[in-house]
C-alpha atoms as a PDB file:
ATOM      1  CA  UNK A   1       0.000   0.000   0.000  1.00  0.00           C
ATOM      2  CA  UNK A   2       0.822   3.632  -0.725  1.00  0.00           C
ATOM      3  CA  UNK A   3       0.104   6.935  -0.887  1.00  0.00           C
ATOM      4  CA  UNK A   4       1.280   9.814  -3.602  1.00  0.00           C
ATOM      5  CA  UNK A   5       0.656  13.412  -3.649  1.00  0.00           C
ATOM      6  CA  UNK A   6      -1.243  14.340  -7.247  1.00  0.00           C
ATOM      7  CA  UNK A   7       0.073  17.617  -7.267  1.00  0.00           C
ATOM      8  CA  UNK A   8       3.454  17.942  -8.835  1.00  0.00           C
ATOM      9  CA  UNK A   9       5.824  20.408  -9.939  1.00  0.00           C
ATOM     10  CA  UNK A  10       5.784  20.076 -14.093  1.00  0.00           C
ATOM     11  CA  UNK A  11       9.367  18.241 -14.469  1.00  0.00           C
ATOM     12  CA  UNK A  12       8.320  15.479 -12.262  1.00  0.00           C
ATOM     13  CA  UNK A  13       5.227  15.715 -13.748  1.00  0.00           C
ATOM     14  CA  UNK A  14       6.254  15.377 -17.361  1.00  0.00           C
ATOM     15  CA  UNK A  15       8.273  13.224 -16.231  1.00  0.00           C
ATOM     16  CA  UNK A  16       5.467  10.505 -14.366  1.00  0.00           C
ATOM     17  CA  UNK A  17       3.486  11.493 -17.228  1.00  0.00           C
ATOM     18  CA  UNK A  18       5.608   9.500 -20.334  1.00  0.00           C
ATOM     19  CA  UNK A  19       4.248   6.549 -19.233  1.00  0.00           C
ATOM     20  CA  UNK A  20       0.804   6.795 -19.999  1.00  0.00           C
ATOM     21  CA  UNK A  21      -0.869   5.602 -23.399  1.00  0.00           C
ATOM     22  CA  UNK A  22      -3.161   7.273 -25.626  1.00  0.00           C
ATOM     23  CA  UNK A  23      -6.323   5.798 -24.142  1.00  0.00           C
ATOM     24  CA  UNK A  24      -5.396   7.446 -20.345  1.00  0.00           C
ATOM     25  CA  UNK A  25      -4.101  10.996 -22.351  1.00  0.00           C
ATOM     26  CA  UNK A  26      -7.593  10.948 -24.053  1.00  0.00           C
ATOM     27  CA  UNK A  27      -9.460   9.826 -20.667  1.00  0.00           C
ATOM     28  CA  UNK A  28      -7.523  13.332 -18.949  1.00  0.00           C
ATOM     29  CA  UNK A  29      -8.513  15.334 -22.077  1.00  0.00           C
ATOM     30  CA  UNK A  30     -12.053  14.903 -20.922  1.00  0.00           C
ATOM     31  CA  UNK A  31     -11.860  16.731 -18.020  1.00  0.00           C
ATOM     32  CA  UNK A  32     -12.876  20.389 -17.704  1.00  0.00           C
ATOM     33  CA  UNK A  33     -11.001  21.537 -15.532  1.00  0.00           C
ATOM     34  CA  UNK A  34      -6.820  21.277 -16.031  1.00  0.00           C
ATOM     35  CA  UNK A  35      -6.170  20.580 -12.518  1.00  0.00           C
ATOM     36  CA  UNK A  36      -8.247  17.576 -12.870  1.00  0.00           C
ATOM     37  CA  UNK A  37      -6.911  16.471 -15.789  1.00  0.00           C
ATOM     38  CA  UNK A  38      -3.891  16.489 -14.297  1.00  0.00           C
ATOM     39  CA  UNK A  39      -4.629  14.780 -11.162  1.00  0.00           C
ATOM     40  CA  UNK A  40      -6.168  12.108 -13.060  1.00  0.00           C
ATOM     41  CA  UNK A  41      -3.340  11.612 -15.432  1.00  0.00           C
ATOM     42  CA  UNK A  42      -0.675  11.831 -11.736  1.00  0.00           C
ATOM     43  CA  UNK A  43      -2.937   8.880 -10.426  1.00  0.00           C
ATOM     44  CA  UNK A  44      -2.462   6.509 -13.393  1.00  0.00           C
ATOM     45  CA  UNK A  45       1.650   7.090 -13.501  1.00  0.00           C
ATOM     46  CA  UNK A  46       1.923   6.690 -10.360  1.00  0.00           C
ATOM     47  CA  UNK A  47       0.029   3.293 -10.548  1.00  0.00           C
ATOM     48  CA  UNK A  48       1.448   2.279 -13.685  1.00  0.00           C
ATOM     49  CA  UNK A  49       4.783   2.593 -11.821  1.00  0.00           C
ATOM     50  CA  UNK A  50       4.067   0.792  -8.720  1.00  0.00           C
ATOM     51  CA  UNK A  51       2.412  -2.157 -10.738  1.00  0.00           C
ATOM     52  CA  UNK A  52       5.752  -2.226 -12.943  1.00  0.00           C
ATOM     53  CA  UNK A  53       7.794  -2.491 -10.124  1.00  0.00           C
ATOM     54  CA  UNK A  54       5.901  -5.882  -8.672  1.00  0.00           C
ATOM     55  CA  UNK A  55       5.842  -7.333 -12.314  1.00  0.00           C
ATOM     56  CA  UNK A  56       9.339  -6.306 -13.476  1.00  0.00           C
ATOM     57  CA  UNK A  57       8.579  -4.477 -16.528  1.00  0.00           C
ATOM     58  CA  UNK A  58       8.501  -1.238 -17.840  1.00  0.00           C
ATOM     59  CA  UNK A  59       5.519   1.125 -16.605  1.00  0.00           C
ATOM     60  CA  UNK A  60       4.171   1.876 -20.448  1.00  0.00           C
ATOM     61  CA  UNK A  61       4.618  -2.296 -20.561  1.00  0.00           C
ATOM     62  CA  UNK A  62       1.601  -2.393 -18.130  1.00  0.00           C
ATOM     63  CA  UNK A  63      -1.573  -2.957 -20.087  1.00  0.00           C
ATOM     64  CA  UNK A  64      -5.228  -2.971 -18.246  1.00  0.00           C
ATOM     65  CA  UNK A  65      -8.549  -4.129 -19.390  1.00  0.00           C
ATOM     66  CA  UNK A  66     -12.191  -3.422 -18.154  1.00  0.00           C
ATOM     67  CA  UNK A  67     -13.608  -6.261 -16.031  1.00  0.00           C
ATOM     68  CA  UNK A  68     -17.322  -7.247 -15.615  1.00  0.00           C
ATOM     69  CA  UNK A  69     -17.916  -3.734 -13.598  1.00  0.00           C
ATOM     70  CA  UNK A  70     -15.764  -1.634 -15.821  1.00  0.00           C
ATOM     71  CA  UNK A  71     -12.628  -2.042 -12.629  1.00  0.00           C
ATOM     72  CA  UNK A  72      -9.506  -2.107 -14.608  1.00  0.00           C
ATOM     73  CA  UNK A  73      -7.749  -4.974 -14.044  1.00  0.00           C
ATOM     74  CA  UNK A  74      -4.127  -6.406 -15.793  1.00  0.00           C
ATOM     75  CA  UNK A  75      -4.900  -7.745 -19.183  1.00  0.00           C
ATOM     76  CA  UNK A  76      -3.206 -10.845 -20.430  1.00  0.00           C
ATOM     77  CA  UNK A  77      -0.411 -12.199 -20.223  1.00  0.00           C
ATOM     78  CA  UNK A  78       0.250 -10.022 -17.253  1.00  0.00           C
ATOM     79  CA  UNK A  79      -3.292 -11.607 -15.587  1.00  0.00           C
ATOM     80  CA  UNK A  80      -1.152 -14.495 -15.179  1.00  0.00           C
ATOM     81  CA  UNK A  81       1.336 -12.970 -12.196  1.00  0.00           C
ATOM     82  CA  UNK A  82      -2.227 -13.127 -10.203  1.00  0.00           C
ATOM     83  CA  UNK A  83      -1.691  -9.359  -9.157  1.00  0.00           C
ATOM     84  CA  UNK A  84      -4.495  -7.638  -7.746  1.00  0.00           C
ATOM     85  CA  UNK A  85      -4.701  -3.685  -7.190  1.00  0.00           C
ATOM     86  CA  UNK A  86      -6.905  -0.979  -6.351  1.00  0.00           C
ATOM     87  CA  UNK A  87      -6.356   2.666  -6.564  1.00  0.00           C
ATOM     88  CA  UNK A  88      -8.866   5.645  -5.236  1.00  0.00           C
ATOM     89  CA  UNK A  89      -7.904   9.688  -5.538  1.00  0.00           C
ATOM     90  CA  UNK A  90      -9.461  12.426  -3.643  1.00  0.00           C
ATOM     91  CA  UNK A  91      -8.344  15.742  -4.527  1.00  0.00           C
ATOM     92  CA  UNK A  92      -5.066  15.921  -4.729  1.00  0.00           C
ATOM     93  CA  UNK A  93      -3.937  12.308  -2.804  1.00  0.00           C
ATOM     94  CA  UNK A  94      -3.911   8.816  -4.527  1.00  0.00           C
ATOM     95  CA  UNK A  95      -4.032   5.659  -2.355  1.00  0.00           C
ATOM     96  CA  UNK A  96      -3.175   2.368  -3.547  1.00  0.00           C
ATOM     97  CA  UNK A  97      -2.687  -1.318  -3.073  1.00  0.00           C
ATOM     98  CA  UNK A  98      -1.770  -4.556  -4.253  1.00  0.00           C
ATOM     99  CA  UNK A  99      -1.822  -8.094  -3.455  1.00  0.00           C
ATOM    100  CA  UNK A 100      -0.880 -11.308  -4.981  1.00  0.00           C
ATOM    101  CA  UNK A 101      -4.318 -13.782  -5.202  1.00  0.00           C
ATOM    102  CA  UNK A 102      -6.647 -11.963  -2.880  1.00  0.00           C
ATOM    103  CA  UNK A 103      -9.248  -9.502  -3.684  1.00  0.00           C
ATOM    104  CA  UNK A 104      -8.441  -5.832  -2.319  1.00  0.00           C
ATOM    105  CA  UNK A 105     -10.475  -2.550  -2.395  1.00  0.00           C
ATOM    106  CA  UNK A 106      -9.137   1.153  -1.157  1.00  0.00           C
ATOM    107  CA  UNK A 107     -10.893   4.496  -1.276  1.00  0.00           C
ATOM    108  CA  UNK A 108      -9.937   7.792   0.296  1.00  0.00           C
ATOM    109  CA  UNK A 109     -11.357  10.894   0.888  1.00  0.00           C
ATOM    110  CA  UNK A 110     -10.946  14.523   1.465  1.00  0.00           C
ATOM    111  CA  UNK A 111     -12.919  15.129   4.932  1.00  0.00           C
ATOM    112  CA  UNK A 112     -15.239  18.635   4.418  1.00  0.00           C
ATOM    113  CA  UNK A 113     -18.551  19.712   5.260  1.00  0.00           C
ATOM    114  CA  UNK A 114     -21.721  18.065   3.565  1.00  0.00           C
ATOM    115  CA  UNK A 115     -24.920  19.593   3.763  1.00  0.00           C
ATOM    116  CA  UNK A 116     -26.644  16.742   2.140  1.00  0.00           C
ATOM    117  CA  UNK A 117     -24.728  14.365   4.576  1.00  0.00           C
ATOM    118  CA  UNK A 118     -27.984  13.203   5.523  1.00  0.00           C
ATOM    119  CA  UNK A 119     -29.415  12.704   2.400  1.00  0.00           C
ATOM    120  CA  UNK A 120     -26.671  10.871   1.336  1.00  0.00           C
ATOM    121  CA  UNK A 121     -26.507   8.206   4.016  1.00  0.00           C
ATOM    122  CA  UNK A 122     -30.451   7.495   3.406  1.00  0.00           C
ATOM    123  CA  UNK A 123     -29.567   6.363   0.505  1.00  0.00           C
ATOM    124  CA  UNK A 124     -26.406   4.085   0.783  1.00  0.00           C
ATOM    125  CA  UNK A 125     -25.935   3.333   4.475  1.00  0.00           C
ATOM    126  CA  UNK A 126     -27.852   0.432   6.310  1.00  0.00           C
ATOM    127  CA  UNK A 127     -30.192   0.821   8.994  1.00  0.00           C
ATOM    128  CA  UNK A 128     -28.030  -0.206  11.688  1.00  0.00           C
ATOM    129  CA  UNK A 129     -25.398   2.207  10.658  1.00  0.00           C
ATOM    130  CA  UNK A 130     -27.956   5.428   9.987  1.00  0.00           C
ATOM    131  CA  UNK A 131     -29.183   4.838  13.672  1.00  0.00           C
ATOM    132  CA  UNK A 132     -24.992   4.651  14.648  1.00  0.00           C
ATOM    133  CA  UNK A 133     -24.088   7.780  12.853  1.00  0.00           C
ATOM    134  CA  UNK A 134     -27.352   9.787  14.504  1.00  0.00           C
ATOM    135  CA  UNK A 135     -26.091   8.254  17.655  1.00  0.00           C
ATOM    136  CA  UNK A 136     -22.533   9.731  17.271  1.00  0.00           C
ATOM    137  CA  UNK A 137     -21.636  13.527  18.574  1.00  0.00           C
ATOM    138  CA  UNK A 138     -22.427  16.112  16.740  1.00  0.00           C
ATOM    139  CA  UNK A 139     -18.668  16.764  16.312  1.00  0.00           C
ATOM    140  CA  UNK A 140     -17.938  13.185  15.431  1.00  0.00           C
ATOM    141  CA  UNK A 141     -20.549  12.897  12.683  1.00  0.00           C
ATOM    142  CA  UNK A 142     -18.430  13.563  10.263  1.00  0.00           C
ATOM    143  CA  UNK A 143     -15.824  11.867  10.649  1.00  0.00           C
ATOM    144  CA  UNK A 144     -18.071   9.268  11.426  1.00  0.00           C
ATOM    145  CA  UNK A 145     -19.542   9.591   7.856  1.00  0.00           C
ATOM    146  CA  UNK A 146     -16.288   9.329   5.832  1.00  0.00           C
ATOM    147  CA  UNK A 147     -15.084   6.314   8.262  1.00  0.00           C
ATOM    148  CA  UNK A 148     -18.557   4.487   7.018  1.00  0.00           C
ATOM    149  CA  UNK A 149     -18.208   5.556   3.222  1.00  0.00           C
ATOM    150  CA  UNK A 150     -14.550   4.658   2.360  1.00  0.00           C
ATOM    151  CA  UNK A 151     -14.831   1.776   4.510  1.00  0.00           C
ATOM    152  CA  UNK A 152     -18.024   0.700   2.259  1.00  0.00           C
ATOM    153  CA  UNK A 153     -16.931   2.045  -1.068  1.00  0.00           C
ATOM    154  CA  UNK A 154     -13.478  -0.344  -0.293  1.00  0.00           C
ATOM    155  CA  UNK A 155     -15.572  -3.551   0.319  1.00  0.00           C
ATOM    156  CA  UNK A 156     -17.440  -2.915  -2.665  1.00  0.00           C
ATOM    157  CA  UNK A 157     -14.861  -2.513  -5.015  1.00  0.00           C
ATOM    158  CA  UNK A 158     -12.743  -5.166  -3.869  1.00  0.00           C
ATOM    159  CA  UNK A 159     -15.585  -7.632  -4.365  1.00  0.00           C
ATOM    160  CA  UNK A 160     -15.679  -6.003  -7.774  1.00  0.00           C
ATOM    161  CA  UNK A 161     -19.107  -4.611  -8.090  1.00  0.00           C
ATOM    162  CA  UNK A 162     -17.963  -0.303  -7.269  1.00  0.00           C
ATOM    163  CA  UNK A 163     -21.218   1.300  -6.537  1.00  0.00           C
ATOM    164  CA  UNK A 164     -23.054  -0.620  -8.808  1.00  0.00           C
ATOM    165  CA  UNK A 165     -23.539  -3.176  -5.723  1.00  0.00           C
ATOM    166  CA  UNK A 166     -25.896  -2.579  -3.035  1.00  0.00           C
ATOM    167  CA  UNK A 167     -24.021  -0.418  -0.241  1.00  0.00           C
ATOM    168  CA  UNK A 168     -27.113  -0.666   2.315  1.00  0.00           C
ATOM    169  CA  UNK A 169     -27.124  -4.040   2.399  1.00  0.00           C
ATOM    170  CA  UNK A 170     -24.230  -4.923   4.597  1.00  0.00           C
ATOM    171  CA  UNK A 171     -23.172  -2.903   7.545  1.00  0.00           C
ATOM    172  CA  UNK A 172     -19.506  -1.607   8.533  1.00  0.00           C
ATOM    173  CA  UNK A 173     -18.280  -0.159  11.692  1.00  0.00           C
ATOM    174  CA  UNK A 174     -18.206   3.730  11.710  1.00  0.00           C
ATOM    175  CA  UNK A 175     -17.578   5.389  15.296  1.00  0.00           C
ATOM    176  CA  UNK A 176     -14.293   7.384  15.420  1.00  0.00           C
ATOM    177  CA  UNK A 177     -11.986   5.249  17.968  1.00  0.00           C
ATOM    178  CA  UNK A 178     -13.736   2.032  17.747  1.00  0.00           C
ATOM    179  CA  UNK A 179     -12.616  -1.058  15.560  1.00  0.00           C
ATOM    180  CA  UNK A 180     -12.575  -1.510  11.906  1.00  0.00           C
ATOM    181  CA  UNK A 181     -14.252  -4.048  10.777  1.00  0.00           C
ATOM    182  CA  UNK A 182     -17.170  -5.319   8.524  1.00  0.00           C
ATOM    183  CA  UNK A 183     -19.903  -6.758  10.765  1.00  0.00           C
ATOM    184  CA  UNK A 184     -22.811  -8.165   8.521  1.00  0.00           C
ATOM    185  CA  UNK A 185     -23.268  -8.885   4.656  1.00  0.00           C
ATOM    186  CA  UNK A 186     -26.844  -9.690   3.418  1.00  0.00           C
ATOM    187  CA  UNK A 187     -26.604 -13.331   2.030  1.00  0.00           C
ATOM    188  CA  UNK A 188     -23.119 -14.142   2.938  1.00  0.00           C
ATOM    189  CA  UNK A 189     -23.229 -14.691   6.502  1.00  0.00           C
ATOM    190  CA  UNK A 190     -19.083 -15.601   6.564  1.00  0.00           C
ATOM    191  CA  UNK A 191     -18.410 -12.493   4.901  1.00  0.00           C
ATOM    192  CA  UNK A 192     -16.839 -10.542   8.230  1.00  0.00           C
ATOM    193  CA  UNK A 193     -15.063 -13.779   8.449  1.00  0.00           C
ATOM    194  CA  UNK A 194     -13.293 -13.642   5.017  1.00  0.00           C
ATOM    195  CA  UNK A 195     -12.717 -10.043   4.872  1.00  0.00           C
ATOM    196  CA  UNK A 196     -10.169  -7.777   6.979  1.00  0.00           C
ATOM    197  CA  UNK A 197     -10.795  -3.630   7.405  1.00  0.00           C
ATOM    198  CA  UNK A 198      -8.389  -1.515   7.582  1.00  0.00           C
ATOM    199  CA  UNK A 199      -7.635   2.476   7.953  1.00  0.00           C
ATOM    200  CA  UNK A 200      -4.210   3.247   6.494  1.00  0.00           C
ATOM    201  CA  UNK A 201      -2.521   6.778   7.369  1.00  0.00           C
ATOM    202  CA  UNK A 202      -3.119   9.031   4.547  1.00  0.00           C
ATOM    203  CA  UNK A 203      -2.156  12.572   6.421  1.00  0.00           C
ATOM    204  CA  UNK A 204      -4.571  14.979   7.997  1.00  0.00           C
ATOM    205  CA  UNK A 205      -7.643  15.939   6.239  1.00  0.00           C
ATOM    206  CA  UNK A 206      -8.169  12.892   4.879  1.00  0.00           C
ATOM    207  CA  UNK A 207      -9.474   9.551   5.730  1.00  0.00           C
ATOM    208  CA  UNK A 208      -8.747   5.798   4.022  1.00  0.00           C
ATOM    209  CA  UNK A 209      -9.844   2.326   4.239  1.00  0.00           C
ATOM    210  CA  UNK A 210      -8.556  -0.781   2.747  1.00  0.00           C
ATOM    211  CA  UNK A 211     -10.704  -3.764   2.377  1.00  0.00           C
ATOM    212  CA  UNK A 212      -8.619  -7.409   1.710  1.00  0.00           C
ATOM    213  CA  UNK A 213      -9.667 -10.698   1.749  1.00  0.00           C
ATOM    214  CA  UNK A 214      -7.811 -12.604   4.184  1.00  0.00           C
ATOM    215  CA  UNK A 215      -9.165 -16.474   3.600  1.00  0.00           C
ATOM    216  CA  UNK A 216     -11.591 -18.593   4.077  1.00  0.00           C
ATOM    217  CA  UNK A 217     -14.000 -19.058   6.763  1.00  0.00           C
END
């Protein structure tokens, strides 16, 4: 796991950015605004470089596909080293990960005020963890919020599905201080068996969560 800043001065920049091929320039071209563009194009060099490094080959040598969800994945023959990554950018920080034959999921993001924050956890969170987060203090909600929604959007893409799946139907632990874990998964009962939570450091102002799937229960 690791984290990269997306803002760079322009050598380094120019630099990171050589390795990235005409699909991903065309991808950042579709931005509107530069900053984004750039950001975007940042967070797939810096990928691209950390994936080259655990296959030993050159970062342009790195080739992805789209799987069933549209998550990029490594397209043949590199499918066959059995990596699996995730990746996740919020603002201007990029969080990764990678394993060898498990399933993994990361998300970060920026903490800062919501004033649909309310709205928004209607609509993805579970019961159990609406009543938690209206529960917390008023100056722990949220925190409290982010913990739940990285934690959730991690679980969901390493399973594959991003947030096409059904984020209110399994439950995560979300009070500042307590621990991370996933406690319930409609239809999979050995789910918080199988799968380990965890919040990385990412630096102040933002909060992570990596989701990995430790075995079998």
């Amino acid at each position: 796991m690791w984290c990269a800043s997306l803002d760079l001065d322009v050598p380094t920049f120019e630099d990171l950015a050589r390795h990235l091929s005409d699909e991903e320039w065309e991808r950042a071209g579709r931005f509107h605004f530069r900053y984004d563009a750039i950001r975007f194009a940042v967070s797939r060099a810096v990928l691209r470089v950390g994936l080259a490094e655990c296959l030993g080959v050159e970062p342009s040598q790195v080739v992805f596909r789209r799987g069933r969800y549209g998550r990029p994945e490594l397209a043949p023959p590199l499918d066959r080293s059995r990596l699996r990554f995730s990746a996740s950018r919020s603002q201007g920080l990029g969080l990764y990960a990678v394993t060898r034959g498990r399933r993994i999921g990361v998300d970060v993001e920026r903490v800062r005020p919501l004033p649909d924050l309310d709205a928004i956890a209607e609509c993805v969170f579970s019961d159990d963890e609406r009543r938690r987060l209206r529960r917390l203090p008023p100056a722990e909600r949220l925190e409290g919020f982010f913990n739940c929604w990285t934690r959730k959007e991690a679980y969901l893409k390493a399973i594959g599905t991003g947030l096409a799946g059904s984020p209110a139907r399994f439950t995560v632990s979300l009070a500042p201080g307590t621990p991370v874990r996933l406690e319930y998964a409609e239809g999979d009962p050995d789910a918080p068996a199988r799968w380990t939570l965890e919040v990385p450091k990412v630096g102040l102002g933002w909060v992570g969560a990596i989701a990995v799937e430790t075995g079998t229960a």
